[in-house]
Protein backbone atom coordinates (compact mmCIF):
# COMPACT_ATOMS: atom_id res chain seq x y z
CA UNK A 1 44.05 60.75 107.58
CA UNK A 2 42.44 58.50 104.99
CA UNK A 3 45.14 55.62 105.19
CA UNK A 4 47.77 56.70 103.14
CA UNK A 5 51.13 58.81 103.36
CA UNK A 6 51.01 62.49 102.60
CA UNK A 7 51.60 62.65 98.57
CA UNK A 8 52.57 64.94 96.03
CA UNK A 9 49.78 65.59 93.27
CA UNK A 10 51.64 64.85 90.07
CA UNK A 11 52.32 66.92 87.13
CA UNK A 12 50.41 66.24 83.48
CA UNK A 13 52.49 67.27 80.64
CA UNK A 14 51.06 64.91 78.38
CA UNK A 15 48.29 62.27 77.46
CA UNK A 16 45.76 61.52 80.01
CA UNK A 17 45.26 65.27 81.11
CA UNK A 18 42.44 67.30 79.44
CA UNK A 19 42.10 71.31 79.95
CA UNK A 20 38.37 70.76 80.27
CA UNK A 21 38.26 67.88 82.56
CA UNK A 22 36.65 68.76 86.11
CA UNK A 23 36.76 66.27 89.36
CA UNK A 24 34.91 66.08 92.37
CA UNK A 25 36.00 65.06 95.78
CA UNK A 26 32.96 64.17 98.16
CA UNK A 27 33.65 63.60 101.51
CA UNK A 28 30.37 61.88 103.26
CA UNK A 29 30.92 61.10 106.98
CA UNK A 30 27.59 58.75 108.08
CA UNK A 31 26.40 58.83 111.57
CA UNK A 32 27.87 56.14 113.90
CA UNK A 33 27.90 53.17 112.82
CA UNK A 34 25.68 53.86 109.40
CA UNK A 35 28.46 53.68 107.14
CA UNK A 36 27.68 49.96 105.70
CA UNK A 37 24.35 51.46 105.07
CA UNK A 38 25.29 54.19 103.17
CA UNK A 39 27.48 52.43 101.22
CA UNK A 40 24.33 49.73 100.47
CA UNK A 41 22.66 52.87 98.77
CA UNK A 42 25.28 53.34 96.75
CA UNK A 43 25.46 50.71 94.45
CA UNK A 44 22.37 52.08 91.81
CA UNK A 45 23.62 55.69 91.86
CA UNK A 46 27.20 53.99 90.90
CA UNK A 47 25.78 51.77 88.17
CA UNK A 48 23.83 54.97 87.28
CA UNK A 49 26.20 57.38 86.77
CA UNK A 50 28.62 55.09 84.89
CA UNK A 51 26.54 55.20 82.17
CA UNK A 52 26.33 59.36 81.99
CA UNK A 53 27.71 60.55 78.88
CA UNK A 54 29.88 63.13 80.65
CA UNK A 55 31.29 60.29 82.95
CA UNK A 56 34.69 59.74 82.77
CA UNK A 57 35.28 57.77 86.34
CA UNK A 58 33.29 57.15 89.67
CA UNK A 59 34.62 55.20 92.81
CA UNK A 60 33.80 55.26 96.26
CA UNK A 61 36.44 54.89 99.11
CA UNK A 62 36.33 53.98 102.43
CA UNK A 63 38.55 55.35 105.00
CA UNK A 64 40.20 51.85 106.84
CA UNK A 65 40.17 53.32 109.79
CA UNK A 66 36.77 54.74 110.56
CA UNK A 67 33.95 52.87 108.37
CA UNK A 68 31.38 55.63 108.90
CA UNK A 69 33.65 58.11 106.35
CA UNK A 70 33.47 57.45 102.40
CA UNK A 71 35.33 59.68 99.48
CA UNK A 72 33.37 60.05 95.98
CA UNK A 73 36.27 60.52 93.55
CA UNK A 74 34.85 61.27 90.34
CA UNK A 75 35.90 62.69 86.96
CA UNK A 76 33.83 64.47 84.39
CA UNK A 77 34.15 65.59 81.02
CA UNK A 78 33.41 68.59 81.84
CA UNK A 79 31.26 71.11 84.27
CA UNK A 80 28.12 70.96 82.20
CA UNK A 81 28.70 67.04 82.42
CA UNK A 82 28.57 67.52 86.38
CA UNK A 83 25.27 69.96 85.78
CA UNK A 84 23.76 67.12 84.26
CA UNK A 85 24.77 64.50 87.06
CA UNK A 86 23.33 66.89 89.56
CA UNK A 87 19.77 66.97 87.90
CA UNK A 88 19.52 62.53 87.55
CA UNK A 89 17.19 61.16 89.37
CA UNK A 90 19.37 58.54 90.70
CA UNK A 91 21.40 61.35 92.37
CA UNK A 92 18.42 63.03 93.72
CA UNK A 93 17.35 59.62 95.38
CA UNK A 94 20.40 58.83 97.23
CA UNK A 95 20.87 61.96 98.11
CA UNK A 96 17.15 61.61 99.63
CA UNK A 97 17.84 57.85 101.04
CA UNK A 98 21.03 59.31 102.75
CA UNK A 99 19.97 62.18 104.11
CA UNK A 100 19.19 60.88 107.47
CA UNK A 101 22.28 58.55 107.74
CA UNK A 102 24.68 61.17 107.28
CA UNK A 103 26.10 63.44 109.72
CA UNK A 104 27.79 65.68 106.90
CA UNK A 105 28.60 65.83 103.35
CA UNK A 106 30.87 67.88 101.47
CA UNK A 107 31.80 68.37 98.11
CA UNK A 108 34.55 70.14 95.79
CA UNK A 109 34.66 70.72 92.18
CA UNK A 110 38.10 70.61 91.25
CA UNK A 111 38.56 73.05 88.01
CA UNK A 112 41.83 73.49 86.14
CA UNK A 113 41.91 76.73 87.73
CA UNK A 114 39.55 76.69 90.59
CA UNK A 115 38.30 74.92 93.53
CA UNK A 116 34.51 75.55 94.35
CA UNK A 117 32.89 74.27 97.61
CA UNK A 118 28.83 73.08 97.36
């Protein structure tokens, strides 16, 4: 679906892998056509959140096959780290500046032992 074969998620048994880490998957699908705008807006909430304290990564994808769909893959230190990135003003603005170029939006918080949809 997003230009890769089906994978396995691996297994963390040792460095790399903290208890407390959280992720979240955003899936952004732009109106026709709109993706290469969307992805223009990007850029300052990217260089933004870098630069959180809780950040611990933050890349965008683009799905080959269909420009107008984009994946936020981001990890956090933790869920009050992800509080905090919901309350910057850089997120608030894109969110604003996108809000009429995208045609849905959907993100998961990926907890060690839960998935929550918002």
């Amino acid at each position: 679906m997003w230009g890769r074969e089906p994978c396995t998620f691996p297994r963390f048994t040792g460095k790399g892998m903290q208890k407390s880490m959280v992720y979240i998957i955003a899936y952004l699908t732009a109106h026709a056509g709109k993706g290469d705008e969307v992805v223009a807006l990007t850029t300052p909430l990217i260089e933004a959140t870098l630069k959180e304290a809780g950040c611990v990564s933050y890349e965008l994808y683009r799905k080959p096959t269909d420009p107008d769909a984009l994946v936020f893959v981001e990890t956090w230190k933790d869920r009050a780290a992800i509080d905090a990135h919901f309350a910057e003003p850089h997120l608030k603005a894109f969110q604003t500046a996108a809000a009429n170029l995208l045609a849905s939006a959907r993100v998961e918080i990926v907890h060690p032992e839960r998935i929550e949809v918002v």
